[in-house]
N, C-alpha and C. Protein backbone atom coordinates (compact mmCIF):
# COMPACT_ATOMS: atom_id res chain seq x y z
N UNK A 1 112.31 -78.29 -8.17
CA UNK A 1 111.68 -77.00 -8.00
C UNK A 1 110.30 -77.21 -7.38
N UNK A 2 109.92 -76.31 -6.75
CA UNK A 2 108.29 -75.94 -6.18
C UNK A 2 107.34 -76.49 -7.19
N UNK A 3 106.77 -77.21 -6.64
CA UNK A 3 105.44 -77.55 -7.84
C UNK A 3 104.68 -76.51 -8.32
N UNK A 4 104.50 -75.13 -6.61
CA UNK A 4 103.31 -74.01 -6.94
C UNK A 4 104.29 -73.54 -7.76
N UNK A 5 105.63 -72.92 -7.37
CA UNK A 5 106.31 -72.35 -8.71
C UNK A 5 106.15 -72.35 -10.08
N UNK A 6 106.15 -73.67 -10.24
CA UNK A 6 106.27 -74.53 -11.38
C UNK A 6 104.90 -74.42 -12.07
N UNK A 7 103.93 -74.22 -11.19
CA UNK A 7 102.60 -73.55 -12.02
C UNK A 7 102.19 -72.24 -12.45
N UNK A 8 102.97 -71.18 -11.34
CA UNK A 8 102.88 -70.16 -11.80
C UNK A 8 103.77 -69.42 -12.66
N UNK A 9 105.23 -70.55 -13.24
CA UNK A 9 105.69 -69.98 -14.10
C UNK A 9 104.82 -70.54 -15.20
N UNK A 10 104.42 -71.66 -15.46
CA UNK A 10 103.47 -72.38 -16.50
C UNK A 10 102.32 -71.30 -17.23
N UNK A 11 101.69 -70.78 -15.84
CA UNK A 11 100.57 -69.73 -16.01
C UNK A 11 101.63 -68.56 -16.97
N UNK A 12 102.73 -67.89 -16.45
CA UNK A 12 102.99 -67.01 -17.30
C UNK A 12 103.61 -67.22 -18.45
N UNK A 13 104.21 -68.95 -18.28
CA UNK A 13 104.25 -69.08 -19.97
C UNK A 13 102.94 -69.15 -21.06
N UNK A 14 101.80 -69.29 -20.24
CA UNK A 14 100.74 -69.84 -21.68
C UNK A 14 100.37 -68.36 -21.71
N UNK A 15 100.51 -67.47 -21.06
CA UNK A 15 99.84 -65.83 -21.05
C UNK A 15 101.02 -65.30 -22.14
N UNK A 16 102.32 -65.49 -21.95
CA UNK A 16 103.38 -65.31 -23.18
C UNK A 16 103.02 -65.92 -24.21
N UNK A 17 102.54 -67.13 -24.60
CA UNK A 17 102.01 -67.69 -25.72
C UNK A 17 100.69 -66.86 -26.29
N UNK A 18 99.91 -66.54 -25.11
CA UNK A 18 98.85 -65.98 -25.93
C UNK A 18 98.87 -64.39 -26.26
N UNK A 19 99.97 -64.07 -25.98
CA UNK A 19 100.69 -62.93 -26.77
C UNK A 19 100.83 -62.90 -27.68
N UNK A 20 101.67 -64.18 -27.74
CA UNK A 20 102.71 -64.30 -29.12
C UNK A 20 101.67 -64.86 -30.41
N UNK A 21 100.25 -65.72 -30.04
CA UNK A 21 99.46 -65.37 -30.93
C UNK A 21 98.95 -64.61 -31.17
N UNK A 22 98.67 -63.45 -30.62
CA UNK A 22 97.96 -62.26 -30.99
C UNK A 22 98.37 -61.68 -31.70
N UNK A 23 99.76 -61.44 -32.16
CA UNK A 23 100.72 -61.09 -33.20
C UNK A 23 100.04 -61.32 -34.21
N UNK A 24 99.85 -63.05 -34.47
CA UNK A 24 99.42 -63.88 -35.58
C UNK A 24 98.47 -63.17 -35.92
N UNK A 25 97.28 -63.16 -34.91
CA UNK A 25 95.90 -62.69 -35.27
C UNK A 25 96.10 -61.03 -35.82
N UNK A 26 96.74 -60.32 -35.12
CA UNK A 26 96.80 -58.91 -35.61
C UNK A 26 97.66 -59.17 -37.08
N UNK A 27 98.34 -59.82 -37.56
CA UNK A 27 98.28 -60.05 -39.04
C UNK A 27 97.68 -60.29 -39.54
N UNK A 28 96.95 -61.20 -39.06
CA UNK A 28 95.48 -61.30 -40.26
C UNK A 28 94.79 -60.55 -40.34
N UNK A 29 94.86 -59.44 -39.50
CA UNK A 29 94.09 -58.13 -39.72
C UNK A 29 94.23 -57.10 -40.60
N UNK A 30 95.81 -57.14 -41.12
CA UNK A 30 96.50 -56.44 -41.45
C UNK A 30 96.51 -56.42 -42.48
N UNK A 31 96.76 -58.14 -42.70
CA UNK A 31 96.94 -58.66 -44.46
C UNK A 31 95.50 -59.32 -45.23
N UNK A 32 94.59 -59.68 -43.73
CA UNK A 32 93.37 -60.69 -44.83
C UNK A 32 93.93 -61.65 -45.58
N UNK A 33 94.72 -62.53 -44.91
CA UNK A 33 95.16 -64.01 -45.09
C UNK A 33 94.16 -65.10 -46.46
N UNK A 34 94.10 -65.74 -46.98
CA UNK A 34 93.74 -66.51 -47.63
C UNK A 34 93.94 -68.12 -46.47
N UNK A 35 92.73 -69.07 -46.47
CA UNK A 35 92.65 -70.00 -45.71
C UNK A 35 94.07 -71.01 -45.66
N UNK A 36 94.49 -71.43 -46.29
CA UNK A 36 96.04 -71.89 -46.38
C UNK A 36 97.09 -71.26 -45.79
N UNK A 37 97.05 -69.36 -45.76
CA UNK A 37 98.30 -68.75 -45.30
C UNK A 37 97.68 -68.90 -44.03
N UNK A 38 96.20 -69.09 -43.04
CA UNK A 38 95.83 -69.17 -42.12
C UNK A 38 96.52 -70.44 -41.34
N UNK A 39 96.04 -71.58 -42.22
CA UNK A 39 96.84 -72.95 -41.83
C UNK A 39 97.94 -72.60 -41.60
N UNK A 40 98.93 -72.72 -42.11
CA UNK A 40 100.31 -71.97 -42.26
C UNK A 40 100.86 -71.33 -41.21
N UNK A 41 99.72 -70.46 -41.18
CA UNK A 41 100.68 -69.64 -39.28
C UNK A 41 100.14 -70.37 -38.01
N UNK A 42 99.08 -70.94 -38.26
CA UNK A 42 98.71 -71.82 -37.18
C UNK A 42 99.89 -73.03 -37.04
N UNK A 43 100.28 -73.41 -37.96
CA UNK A 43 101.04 -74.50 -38.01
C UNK A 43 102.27 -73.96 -37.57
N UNK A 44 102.64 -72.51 -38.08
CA UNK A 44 103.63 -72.26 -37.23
C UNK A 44 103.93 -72.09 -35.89
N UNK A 45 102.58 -71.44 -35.54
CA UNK A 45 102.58 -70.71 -34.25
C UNK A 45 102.60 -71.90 -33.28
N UNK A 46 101.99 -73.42 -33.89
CA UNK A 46 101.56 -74.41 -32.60
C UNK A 46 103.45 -75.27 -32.82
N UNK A 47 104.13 -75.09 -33.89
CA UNK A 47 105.82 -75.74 -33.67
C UNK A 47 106.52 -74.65 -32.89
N UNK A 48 106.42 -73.44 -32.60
CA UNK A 48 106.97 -72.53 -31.99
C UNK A 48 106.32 -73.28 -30.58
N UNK A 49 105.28 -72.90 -30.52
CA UNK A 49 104.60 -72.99 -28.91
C UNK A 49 105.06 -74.43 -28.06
N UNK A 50 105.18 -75.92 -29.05
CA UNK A 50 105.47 -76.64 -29.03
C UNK A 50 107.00 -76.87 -28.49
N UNK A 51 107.87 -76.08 -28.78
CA UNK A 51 109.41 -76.11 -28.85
C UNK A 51 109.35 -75.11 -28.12
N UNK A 52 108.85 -73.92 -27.24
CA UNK A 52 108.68 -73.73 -26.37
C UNK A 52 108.70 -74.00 -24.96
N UNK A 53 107.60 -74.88 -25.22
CA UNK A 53 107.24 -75.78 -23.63
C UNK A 53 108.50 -77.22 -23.95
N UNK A 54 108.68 -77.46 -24.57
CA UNK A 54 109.66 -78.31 -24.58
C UNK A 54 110.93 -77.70 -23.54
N UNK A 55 111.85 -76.63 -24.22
CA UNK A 55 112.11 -76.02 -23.81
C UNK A 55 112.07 -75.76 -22.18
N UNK A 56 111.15 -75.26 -21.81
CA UNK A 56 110.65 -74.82 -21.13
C UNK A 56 110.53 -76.12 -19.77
N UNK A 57 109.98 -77.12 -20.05
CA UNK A 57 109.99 -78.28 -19.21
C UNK A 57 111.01 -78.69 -18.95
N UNK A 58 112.18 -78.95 -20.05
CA UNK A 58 113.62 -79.20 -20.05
C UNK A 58 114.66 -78.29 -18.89
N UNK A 59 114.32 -77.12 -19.41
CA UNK A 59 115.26 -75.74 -18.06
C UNK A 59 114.51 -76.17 -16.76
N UNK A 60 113.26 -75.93 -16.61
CA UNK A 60 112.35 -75.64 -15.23
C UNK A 60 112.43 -77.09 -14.39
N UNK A 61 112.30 -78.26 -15.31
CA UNK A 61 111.96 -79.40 -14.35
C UNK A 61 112.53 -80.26 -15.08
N UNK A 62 113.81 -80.40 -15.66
CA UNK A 62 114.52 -81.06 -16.37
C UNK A 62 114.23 -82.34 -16.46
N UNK A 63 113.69 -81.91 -17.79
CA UNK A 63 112.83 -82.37 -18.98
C UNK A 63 111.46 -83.57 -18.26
N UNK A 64 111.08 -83.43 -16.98
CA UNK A 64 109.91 -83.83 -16.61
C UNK A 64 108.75 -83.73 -16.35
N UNK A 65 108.20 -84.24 -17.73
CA UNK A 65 106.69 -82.97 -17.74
C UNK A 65 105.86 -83.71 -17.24
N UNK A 66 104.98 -82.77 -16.74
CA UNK A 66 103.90 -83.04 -15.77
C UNK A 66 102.44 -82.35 -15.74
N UNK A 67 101.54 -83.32 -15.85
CA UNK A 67 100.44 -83.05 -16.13
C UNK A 67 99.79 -81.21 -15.73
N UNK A 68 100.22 -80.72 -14.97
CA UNK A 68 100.36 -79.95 -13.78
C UNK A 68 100.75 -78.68 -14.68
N UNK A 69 101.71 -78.78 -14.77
CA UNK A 69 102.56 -77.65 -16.28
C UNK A 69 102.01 -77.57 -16.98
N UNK A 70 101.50 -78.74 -17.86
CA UNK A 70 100.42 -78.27 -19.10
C UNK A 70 99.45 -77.62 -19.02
N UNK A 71 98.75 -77.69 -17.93
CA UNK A 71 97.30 -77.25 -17.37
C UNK A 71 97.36 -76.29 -16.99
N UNK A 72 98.96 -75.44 -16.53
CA UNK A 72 99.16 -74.28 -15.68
C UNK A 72 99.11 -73.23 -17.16
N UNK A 73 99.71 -74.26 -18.37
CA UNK A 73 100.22 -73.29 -19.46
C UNK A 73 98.57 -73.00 -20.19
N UNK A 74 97.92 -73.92 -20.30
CA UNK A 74 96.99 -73.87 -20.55
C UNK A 74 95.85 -72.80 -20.51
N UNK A 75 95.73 -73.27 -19.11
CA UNK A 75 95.27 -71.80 -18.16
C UNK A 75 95.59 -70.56 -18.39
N UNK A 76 96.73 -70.22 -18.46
CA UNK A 76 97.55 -69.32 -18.67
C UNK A 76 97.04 -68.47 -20.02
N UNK A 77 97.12 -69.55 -20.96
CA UNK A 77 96.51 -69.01 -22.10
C UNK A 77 95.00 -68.55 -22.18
N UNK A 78 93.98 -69.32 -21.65
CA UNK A 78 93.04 -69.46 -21.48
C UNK A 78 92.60 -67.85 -20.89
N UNK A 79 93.42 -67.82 -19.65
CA UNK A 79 92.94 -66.60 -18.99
C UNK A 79 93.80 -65.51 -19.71
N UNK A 80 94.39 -64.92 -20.17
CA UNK A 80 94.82 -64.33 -20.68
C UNK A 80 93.90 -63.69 -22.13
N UNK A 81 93.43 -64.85 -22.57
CA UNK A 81 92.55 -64.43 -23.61
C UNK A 81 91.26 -63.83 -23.42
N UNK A 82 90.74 -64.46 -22.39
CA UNK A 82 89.75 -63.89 -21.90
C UNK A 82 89.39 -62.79 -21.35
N UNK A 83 90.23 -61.75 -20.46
CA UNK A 83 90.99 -61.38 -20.11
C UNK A 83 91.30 -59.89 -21.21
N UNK A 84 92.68 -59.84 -20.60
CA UNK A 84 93.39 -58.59 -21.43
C UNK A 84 93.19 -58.78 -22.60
N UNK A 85 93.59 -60.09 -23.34
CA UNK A 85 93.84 -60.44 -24.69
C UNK A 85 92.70 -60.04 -25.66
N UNK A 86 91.36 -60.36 -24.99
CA UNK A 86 90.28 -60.20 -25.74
C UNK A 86 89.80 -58.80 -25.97
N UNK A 87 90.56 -57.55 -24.55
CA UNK A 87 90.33 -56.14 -25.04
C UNK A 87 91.33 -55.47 -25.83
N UNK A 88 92.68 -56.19 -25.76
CA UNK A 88 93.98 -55.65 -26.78
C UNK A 88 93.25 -56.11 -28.39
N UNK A 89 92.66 -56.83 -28.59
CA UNK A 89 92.34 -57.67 -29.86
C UNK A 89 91.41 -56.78 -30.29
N UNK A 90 89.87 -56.41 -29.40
CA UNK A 90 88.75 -55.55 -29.76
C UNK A 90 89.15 -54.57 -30.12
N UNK A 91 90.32 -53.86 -29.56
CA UNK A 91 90.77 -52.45 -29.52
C UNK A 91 91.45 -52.40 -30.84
N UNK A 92 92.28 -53.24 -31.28
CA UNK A 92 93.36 -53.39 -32.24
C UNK A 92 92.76 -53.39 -33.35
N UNK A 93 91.39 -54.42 -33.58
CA UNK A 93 90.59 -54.26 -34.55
C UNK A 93 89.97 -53.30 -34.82
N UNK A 94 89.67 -52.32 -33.78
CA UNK A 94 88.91 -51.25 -34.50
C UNK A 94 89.74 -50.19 -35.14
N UNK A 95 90.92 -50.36 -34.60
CA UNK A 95 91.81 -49.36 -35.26
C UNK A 95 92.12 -49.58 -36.51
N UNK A 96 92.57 -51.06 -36.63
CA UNK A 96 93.07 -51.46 -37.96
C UNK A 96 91.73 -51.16 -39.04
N UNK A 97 90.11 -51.06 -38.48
CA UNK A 97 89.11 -50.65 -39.49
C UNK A 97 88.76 -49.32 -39.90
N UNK A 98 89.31 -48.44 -39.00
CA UNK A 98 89.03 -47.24 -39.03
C UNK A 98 90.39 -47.20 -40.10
N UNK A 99 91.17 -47.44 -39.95
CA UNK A 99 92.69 -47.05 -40.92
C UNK A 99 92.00 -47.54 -42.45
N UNK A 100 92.02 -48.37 -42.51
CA UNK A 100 91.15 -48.99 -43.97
C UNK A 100 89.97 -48.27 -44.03
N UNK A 101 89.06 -48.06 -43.49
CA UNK A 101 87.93 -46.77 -43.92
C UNK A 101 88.84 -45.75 -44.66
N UNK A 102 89.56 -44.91 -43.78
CA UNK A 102 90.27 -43.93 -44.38
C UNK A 102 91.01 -44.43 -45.79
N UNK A 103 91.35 -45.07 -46.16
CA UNK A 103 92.06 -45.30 -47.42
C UNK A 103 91.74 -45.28 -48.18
């Protein structure tokens, strides 16, 4: 496959990852985690993300990973957070405080 390909699917896998933590984080908003259930989903979230790109390297460039991919997924995440992620998160939090005010 295309190497640029191969980066810009990378880029939209780490932007899917940093989705799929935001989930995480909007639970802890939800529930107010205790430091252990924090560990816990981190630990989950990084064997998911992990078995992911596994995954992921295996279908796209069967199974030859490359420095290149990581950095694309990376990125991916990186900008994403910065990005959309960080106004879906601001936004999400204020809602979830205003709901708990009211209660």
């Amino acid at each position: 496959m295309n190497q640029f390909l191969m980066v810009l699917y990378s880029l939209m896998l780490g932007a899917f990852l940093g989705i799929f933590y935001d989930i995480f984080r909007i639970l802890r908003l939800l529930i107010n985690p205790k430091n252990l259930s924090v560990f816990i989903q981190d630990i989950i979230y990084f064997l998911i993300s992990g078995f992911v790109t596994f995954v992921f390297v295996l279908i796209m460039n069967s199974g030859e990973s490359r420095f290149y991919i990581l950095a694309g997924e990376a990125l991916g995440w990186i900008l994403y957070h910065v990005s959309l992620g960080d106004f879906i998160y601001k936004r999400l939090k204020n809602i979830v405080k205003t709901r708990q005010a009211k209660s």
